[in-house]
PDB file of N, CA and C in Angstrom:
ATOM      1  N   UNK A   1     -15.297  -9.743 -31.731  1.00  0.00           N
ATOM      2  CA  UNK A   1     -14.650  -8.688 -30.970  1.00  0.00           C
ATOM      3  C   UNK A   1     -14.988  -7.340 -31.605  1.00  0.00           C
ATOM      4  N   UNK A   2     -15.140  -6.900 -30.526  1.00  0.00           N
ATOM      5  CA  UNK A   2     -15.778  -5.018 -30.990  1.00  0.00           C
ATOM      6  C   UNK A   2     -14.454  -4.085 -31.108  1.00  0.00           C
ATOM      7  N   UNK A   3     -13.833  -3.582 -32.542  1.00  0.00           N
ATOM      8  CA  UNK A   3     -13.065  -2.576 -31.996  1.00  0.00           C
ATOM      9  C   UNK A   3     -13.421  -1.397 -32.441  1.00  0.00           C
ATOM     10  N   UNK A   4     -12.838  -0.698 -31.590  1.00  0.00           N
ATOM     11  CA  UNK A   4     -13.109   1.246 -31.769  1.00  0.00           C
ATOM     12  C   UNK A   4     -12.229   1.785 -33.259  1.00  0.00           C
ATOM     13  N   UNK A   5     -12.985   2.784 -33.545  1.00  0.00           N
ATOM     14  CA  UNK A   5     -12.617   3.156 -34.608  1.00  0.00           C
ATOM     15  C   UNK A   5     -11.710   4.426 -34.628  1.00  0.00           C
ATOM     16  N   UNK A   6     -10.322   4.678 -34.538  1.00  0.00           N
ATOM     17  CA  UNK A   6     -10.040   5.770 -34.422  1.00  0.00           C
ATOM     18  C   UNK A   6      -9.420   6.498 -34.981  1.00  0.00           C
ATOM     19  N   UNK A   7      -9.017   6.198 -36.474  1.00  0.00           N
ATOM     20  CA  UNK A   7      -8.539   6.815 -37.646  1.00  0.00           C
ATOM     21  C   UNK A   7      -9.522   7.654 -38.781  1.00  0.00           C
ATOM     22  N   UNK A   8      -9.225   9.107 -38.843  1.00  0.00           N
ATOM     23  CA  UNK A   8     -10.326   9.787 -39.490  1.00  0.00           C
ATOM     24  C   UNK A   8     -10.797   9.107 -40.936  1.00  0.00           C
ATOM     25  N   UNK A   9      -9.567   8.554 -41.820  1.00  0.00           N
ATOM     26  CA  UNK A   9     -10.338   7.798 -43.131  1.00  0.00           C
ATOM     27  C   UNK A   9     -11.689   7.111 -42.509  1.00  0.00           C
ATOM     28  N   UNK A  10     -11.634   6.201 -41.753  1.00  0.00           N
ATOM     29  CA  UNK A  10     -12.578   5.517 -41.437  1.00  0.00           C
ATOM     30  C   UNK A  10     -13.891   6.107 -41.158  1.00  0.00           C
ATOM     31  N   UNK A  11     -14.194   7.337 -40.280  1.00  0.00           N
ATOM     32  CA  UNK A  11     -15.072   7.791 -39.994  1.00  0.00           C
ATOM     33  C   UNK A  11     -15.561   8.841 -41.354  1.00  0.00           C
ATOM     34  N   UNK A  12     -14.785   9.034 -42.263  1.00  0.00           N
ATOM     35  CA  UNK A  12     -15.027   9.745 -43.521  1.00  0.00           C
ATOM     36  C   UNK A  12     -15.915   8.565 -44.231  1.00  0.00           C
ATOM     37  N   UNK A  13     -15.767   7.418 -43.854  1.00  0.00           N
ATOM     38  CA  UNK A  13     -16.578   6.381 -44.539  1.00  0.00           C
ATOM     39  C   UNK A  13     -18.268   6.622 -44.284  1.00  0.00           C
ATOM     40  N   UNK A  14     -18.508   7.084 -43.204  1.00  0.00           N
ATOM     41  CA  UNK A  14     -19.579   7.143 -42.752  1.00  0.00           C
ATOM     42  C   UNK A  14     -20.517   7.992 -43.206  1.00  0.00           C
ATOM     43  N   UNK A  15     -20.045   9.040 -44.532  1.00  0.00           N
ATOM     44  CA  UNK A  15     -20.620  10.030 -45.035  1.00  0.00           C
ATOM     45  C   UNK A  15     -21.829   9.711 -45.857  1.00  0.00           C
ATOM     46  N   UNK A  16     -22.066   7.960 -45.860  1.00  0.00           N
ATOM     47  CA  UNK A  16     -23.354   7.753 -46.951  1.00  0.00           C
ATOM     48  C   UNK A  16     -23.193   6.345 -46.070  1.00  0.00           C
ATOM     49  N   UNK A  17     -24.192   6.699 -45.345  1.00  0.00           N
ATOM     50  CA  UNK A  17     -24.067   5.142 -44.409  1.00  0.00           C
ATOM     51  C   UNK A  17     -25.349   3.981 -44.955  1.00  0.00           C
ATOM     52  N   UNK A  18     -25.715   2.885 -44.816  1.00  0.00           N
ATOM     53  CA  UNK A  18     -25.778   2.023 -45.207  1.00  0.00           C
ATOM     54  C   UNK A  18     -27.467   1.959 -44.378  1.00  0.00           C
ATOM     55  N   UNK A  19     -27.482   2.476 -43.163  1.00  0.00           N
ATOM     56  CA  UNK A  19     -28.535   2.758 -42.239  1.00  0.00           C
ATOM     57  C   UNK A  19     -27.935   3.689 -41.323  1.00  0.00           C
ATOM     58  N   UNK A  20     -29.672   4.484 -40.586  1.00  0.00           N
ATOM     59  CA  UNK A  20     -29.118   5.581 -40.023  1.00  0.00           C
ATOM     60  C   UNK A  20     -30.302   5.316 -39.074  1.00  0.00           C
ATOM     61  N   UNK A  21     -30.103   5.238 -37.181  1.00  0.00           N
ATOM     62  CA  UNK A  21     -30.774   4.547 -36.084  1.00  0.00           C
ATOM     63  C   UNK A  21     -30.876   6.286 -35.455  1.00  0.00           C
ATOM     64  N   UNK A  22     -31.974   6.368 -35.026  1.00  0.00           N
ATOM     65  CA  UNK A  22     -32.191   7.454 -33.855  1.00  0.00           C
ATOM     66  C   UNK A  22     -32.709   6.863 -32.634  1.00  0.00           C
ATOM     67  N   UNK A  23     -32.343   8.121 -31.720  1.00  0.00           N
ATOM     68  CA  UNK A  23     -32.886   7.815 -30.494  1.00  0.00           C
ATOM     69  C   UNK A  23     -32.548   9.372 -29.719  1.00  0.00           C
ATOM     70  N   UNK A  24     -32.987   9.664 -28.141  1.00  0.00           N
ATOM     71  CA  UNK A  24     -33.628  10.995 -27.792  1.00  0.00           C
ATOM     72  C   UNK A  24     -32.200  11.883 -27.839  1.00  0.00           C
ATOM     73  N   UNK A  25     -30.899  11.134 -27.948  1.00  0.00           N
ATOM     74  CA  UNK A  25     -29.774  11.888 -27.707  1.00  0.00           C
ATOM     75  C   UNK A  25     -28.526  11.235 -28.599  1.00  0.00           C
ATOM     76  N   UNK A  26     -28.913   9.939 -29.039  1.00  0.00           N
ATOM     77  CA  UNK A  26     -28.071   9.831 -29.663  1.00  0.00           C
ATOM     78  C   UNK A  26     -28.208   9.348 -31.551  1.00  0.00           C
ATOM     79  N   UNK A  27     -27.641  10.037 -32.556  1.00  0.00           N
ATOM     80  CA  UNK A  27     -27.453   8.862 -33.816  1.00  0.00           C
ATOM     81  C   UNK A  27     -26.929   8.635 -33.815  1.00  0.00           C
ATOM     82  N   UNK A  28     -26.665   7.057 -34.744  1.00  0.00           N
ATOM     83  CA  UNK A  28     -25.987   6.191 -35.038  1.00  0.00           C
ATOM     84  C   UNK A  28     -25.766   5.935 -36.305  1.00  0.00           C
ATOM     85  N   UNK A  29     -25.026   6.547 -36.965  1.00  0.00           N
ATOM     86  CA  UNK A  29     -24.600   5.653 -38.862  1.00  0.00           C
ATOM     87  C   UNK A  29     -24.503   4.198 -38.530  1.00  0.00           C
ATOM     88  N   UNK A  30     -24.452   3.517 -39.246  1.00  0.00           N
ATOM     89  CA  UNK A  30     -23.897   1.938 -39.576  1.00  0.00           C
ATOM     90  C   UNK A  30     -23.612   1.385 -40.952  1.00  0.00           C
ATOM     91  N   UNK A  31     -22.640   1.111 -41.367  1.00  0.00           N
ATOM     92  CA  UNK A  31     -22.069   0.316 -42.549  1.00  0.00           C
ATOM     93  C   UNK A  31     -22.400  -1.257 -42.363  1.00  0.00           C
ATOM     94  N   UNK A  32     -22.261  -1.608 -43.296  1.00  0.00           N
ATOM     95  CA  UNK A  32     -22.296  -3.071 -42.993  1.00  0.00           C
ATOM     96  C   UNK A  32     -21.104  -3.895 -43.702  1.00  0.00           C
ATOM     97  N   UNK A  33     -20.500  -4.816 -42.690  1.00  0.00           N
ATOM     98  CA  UNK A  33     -19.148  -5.134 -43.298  1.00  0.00           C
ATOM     99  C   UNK A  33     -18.640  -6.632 -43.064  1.00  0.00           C
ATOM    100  N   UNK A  34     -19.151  -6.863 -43.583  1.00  0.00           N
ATOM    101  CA  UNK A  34     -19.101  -9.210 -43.080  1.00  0.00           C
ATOM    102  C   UNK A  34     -17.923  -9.190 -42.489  1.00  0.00           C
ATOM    103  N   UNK A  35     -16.535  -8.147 -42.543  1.00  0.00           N
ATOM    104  CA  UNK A  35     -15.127  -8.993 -42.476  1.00  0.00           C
ATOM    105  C   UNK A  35     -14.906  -8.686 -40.739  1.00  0.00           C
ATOM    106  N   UNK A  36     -15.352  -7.301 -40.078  1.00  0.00           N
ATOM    107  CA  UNK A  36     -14.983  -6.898 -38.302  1.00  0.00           C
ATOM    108  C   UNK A  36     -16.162  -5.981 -38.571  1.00  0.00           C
ATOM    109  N   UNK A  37     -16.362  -5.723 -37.050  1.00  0.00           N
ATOM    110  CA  UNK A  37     -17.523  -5.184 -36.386  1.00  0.00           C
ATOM    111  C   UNK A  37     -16.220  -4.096 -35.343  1.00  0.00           C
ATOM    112  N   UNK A  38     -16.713  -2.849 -35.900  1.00  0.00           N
ATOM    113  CA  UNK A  38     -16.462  -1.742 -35.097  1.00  0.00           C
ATOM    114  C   UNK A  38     -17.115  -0.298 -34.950  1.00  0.00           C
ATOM    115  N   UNK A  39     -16.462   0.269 -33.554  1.00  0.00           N
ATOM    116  CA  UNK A  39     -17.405   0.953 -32.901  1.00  0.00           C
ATOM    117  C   UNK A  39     -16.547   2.268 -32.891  1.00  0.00           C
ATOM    118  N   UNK A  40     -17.283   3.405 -33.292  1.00  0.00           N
ATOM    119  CA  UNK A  40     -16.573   4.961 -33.168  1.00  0.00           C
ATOM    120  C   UNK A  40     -17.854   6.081 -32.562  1.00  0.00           C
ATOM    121  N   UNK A  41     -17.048   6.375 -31.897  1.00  0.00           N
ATOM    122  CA  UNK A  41     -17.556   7.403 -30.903  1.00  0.00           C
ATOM    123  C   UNK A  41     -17.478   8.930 -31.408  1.00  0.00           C
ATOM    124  N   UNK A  42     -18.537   9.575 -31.522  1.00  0.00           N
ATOM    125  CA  UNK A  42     -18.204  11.371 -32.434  1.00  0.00           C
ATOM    126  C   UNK A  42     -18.872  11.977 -31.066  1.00  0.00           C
ATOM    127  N   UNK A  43     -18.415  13.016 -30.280  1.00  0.00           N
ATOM    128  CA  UNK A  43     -19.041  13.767 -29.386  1.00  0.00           C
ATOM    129  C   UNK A  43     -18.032  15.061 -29.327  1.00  0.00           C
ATOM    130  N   UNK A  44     -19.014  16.194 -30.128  1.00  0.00           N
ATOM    131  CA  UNK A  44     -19.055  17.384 -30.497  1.00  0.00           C
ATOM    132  C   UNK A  44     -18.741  18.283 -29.844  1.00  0.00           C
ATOM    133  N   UNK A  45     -18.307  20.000 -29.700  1.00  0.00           N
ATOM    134  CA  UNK A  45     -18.547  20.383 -28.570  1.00  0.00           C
ATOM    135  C   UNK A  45     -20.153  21.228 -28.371  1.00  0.00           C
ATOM    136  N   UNK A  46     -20.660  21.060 -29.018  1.00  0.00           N
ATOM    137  CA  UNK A  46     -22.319  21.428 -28.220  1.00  0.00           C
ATOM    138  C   UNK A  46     -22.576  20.376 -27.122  1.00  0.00           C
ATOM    139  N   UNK A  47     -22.140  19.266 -26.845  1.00  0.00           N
ATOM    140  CA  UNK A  47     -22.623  18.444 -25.789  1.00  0.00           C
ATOM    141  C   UNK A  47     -22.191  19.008 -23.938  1.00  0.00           C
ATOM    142  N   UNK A  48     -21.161  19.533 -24.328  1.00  0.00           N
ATOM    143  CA  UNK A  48     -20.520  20.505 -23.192  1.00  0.00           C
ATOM    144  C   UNK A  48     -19.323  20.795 -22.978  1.00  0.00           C
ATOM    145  N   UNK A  49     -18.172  20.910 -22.163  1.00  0.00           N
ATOM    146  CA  UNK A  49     -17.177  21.321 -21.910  1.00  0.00           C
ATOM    147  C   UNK A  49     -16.095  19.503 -22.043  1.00  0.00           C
ATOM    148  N   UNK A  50     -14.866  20.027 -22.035  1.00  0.00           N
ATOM    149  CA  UNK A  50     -14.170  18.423 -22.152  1.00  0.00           C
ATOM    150  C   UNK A  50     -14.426  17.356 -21.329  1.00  0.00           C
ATOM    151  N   UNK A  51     -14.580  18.467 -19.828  1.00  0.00           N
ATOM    152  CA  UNK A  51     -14.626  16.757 -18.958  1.00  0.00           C
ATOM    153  C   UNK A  51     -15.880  16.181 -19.142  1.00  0.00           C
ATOM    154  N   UNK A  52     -17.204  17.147 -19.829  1.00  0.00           N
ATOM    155  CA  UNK A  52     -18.169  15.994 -20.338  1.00  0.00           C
ATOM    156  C   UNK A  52     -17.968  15.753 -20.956  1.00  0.00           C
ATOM    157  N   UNK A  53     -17.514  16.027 -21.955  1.00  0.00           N
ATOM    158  CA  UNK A  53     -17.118  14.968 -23.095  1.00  0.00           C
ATOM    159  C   UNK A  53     -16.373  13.836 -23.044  1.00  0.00           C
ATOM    160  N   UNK A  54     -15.778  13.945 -22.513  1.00  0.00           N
ATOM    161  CA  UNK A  54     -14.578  12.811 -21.558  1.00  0.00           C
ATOM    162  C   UNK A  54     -15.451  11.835 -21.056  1.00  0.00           C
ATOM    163  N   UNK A  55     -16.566  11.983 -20.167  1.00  0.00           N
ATOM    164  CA  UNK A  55     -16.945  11.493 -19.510  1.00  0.00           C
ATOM    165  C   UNK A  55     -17.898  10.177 -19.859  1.00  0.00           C
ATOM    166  N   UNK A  56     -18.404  11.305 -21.099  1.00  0.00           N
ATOM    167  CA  UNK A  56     -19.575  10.569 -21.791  1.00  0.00           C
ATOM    168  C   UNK A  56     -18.783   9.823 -22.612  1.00  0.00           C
ATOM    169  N   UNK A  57     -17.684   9.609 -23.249  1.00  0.00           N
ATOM    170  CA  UNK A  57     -16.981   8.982 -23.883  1.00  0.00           C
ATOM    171  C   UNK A  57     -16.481   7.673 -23.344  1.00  0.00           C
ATOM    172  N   UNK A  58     -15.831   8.085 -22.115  1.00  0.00           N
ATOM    173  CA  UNK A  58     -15.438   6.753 -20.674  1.00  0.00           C
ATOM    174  C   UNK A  58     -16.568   5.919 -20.957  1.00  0.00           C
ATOM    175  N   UNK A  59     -18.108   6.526 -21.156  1.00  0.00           N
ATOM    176  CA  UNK A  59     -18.996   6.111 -20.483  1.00  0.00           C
ATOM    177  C   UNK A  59     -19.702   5.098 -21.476  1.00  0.00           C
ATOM    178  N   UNK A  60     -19.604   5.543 -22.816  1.00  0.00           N
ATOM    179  CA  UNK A  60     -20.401   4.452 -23.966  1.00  0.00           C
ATOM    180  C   UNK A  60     -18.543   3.348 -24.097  1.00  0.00           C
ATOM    181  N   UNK A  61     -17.726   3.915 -24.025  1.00  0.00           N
ATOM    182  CA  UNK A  61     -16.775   2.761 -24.054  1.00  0.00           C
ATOM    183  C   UNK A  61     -17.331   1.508 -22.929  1.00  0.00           C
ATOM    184  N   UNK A  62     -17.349   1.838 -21.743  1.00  0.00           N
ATOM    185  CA  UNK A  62     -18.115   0.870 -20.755  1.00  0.00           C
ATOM    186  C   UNK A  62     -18.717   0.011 -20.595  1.00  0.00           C
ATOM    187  N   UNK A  63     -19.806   0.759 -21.617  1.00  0.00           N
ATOM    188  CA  UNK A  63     -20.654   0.058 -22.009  1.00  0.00           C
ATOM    189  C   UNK A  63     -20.628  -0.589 -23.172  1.00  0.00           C
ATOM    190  N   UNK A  64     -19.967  -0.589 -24.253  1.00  0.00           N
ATOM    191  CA  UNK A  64     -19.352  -1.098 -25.170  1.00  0.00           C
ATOM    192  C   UNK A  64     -18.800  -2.269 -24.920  1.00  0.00           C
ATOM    193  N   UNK A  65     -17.513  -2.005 -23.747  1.00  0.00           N
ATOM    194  CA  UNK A  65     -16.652  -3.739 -23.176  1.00  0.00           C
ATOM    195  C   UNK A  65     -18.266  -4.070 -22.129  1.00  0.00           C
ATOM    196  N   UNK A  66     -19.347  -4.221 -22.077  1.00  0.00           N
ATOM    197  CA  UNK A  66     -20.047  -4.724 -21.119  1.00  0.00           C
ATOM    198  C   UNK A  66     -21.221  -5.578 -22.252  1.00  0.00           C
ATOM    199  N   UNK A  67     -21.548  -4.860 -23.065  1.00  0.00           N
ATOM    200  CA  UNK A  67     -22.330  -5.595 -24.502  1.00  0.00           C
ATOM    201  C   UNK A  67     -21.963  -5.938 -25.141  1.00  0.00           C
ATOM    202  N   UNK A  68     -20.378  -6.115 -25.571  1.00  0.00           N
ATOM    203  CA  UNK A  68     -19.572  -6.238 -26.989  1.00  0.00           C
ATOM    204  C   UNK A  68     -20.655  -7.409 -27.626  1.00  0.00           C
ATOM    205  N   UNK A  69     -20.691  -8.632 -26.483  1.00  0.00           N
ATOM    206  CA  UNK A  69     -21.099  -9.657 -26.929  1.00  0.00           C
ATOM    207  C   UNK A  69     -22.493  -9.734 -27.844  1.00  0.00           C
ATOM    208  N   UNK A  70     -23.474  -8.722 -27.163  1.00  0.00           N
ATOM    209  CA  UNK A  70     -24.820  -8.707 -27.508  1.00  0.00           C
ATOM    210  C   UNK A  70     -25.063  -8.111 -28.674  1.00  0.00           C
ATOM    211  N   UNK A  71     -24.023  -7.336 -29.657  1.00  0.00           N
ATOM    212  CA  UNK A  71     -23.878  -6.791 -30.971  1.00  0.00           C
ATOM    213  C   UNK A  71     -24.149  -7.854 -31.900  1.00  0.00           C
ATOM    214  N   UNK A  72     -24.860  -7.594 -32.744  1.00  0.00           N
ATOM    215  CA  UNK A  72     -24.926  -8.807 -34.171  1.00  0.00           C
ATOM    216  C   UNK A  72     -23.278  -8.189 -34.893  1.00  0.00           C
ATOM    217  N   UNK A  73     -23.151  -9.635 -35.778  1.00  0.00           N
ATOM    218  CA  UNK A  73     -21.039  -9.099 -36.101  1.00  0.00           C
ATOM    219  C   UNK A  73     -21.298  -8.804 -37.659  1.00  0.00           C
ATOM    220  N   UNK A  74     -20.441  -8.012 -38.089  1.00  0.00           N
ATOM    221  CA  UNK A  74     -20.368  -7.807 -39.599  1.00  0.00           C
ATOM    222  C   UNK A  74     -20.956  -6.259 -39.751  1.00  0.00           C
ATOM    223  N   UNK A  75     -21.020  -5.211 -39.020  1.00  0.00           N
ATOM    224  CA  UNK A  75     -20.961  -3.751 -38.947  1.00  0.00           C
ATOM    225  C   UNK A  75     -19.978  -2.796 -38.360  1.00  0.00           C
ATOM    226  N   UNK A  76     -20.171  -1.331 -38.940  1.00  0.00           N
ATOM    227  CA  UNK A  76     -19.830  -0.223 -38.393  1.00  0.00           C
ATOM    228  C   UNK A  76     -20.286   0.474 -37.787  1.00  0.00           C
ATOM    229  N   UNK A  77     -20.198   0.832 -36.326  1.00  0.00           N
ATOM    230  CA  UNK A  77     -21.226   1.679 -35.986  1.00  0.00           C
ATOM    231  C   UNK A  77     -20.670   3.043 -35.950  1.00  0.00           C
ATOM    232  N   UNK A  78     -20.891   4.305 -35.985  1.00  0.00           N
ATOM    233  CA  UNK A  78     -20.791   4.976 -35.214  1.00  0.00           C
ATOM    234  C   UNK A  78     -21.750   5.792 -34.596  1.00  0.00           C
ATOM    235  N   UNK A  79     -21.337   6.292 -33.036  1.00  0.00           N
ATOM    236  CA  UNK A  79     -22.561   6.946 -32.159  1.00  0.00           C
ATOM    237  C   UNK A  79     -22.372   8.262 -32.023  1.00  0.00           C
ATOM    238  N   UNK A  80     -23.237   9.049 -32.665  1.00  0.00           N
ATOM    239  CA  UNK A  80     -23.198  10.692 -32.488  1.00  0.00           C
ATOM    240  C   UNK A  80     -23.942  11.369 -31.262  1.00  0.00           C
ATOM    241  N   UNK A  81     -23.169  11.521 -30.691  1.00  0.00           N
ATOM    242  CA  UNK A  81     -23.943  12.566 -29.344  1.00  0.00           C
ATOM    243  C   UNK A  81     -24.570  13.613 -29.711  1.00  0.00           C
ATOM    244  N   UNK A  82     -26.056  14.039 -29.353  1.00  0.00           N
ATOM    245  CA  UNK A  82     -26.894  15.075 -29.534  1.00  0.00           C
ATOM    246  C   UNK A  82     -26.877  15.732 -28.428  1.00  0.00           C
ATOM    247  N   UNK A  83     -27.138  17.239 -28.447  1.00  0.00           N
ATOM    248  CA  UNK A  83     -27.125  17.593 -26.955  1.00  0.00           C
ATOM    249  C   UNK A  83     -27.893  17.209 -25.892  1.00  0.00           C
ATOM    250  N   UNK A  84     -27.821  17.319 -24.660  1.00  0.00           N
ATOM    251  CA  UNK A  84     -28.716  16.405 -23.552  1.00  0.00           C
ATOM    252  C   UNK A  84     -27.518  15.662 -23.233  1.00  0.00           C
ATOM    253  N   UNK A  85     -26.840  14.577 -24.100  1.00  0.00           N
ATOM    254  CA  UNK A  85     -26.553  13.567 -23.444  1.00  0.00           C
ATOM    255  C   UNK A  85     -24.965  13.585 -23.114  1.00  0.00           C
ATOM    256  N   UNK A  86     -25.048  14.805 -22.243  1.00  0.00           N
ATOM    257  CA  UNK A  86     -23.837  14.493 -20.931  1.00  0.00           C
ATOM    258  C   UNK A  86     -24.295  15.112 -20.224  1.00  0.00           C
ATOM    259  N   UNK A  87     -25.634  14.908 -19.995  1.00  0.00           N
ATOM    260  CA  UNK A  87     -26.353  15.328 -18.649  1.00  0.00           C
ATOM    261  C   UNK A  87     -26.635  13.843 -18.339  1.00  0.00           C
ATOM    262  N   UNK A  88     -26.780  12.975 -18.893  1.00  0.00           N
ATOM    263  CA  UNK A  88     -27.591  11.584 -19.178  1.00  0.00           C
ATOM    264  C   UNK A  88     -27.036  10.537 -17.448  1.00  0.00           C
ATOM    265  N   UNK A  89     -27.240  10.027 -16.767  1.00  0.00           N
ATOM    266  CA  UNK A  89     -26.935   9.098 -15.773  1.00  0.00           C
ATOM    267  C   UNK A  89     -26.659   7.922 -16.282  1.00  0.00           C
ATOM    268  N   UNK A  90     -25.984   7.391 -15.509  1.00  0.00           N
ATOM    269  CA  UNK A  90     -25.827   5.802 -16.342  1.00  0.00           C
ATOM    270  C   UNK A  90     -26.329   4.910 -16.261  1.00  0.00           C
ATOM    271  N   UNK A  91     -27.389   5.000 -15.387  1.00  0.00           N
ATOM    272  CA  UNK A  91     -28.510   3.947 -15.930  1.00  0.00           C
ATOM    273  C   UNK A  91     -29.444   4.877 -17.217  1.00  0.00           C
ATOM    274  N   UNK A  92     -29.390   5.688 -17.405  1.00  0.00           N
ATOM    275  CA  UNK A  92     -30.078   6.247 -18.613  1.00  0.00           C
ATOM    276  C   UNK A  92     -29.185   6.430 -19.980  1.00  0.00           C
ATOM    277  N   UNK A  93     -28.199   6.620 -19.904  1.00  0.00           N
ATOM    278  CA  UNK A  93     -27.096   6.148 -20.714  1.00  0.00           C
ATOM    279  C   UNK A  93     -27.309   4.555 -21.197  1.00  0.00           C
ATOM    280  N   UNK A  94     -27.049   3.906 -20.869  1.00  0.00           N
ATOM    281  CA  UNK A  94     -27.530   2.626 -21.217  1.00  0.00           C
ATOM    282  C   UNK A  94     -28.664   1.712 -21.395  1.00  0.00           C
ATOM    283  N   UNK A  95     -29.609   2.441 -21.171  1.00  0.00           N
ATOM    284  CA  UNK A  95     -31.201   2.063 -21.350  1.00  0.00           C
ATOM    285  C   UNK A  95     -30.964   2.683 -23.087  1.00  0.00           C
ATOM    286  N   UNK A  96     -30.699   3.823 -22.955  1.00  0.00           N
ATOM    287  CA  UNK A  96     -30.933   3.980 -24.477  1.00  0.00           C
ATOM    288  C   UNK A  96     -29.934   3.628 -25.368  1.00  0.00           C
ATOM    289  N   UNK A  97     -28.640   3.703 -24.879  1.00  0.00           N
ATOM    290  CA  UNK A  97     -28.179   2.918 -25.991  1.00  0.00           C
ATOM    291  C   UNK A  97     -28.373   1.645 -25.889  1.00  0.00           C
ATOM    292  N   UNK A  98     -28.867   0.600 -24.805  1.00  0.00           N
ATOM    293  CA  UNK A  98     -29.337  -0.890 -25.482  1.00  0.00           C
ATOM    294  C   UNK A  98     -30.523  -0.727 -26.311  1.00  0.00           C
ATOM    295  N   UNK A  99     -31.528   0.514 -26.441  1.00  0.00           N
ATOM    296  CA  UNK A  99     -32.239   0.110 -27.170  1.00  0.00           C
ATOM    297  C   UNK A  99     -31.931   0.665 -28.851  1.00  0.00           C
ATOM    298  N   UNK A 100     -30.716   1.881 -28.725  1.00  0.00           N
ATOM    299  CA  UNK A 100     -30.606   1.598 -30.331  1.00  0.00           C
ATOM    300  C   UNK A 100     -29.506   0.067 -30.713  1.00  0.00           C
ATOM    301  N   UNK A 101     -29.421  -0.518 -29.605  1.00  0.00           N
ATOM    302  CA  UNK A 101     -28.508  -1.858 -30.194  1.00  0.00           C
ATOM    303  C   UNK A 101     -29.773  -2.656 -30.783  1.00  0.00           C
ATOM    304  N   UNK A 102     -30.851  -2.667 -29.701  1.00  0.00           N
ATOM    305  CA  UNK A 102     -31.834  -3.605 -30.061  1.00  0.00           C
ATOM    306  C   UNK A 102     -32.472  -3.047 -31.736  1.00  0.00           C
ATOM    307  N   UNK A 103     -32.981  -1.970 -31.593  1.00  0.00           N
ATOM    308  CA  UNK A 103     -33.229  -1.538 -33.475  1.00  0.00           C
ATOM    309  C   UNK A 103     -32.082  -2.068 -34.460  1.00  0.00           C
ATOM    310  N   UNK A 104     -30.812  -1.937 -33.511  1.00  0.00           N
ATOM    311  CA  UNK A 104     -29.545  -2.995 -34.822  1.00  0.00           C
ATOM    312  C   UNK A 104     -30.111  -3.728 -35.009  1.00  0.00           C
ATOM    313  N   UNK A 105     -30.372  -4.605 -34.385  1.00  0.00           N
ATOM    314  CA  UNK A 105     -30.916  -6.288 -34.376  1.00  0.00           C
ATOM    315  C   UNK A 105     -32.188  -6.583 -34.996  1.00  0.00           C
ATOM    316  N   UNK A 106     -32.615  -5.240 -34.936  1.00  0.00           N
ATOM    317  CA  UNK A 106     -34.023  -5.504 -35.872  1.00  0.00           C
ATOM    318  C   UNK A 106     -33.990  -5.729 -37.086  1.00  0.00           C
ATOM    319  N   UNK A 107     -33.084  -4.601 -37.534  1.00  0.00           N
ATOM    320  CA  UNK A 107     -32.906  -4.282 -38.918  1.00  0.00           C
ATOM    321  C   UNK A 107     -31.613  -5.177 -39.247  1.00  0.00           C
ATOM    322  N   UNK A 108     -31.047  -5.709 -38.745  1.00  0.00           N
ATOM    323  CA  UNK A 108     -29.826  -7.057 -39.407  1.00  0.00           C
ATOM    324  C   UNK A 108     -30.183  -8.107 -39.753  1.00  0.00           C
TER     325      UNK A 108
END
């Protein structure tokens, strides 16, 4: 089970991450943690105004309960929004984040 991360200690963890995944709009820190596998969302305000941010947030959660399964278990992720991506569609939203899941899987 994938859970979200939403207490700031936790995301203070992320300050020397373990691996660090790119892609055209988004990074990703990752810890690695044998005991739960969870997921935190950082979207800034350079990405745009709240309701994109909102939106784009709705939008990797989504997709989050739609892949939970396809995650390898025993990490932290978190996904940093770069600008661009709350312009992103959701089939393009999810093309790229399955493929920084797939670089997880490379490197696990």
């Amino acid at each position: 089970m994938l859970r979200r991360i939403t207490k700031h200690s936790e995301y203070r963890e992320f300050s020397s991450p373990d691996l660090f995944l790119r892609s055209d709009h988004f990074y990703a820190a990752v810890l690695f943690d044998p005991h739960e596998s969870a997921l935190g969302i950082t979207i800034g305000k350079k990405i745009g105004k709240a309701h994109t941010r909102n939106l784009l947030k709705r939008r990797i959660k989504a997709w989050a309960r739609l892949r939970c399964r396809d995650f390898p278990q025993g990490f932290k992720l978190n996904l940093i929004a770069r600008p661009g991506a709350g312009e992103l569609s959701w089939n393009e939203l999810c093309a790229e984040l399955d493929k920084l899941s797939a670089q997880l899987w490379e490197r696990c």
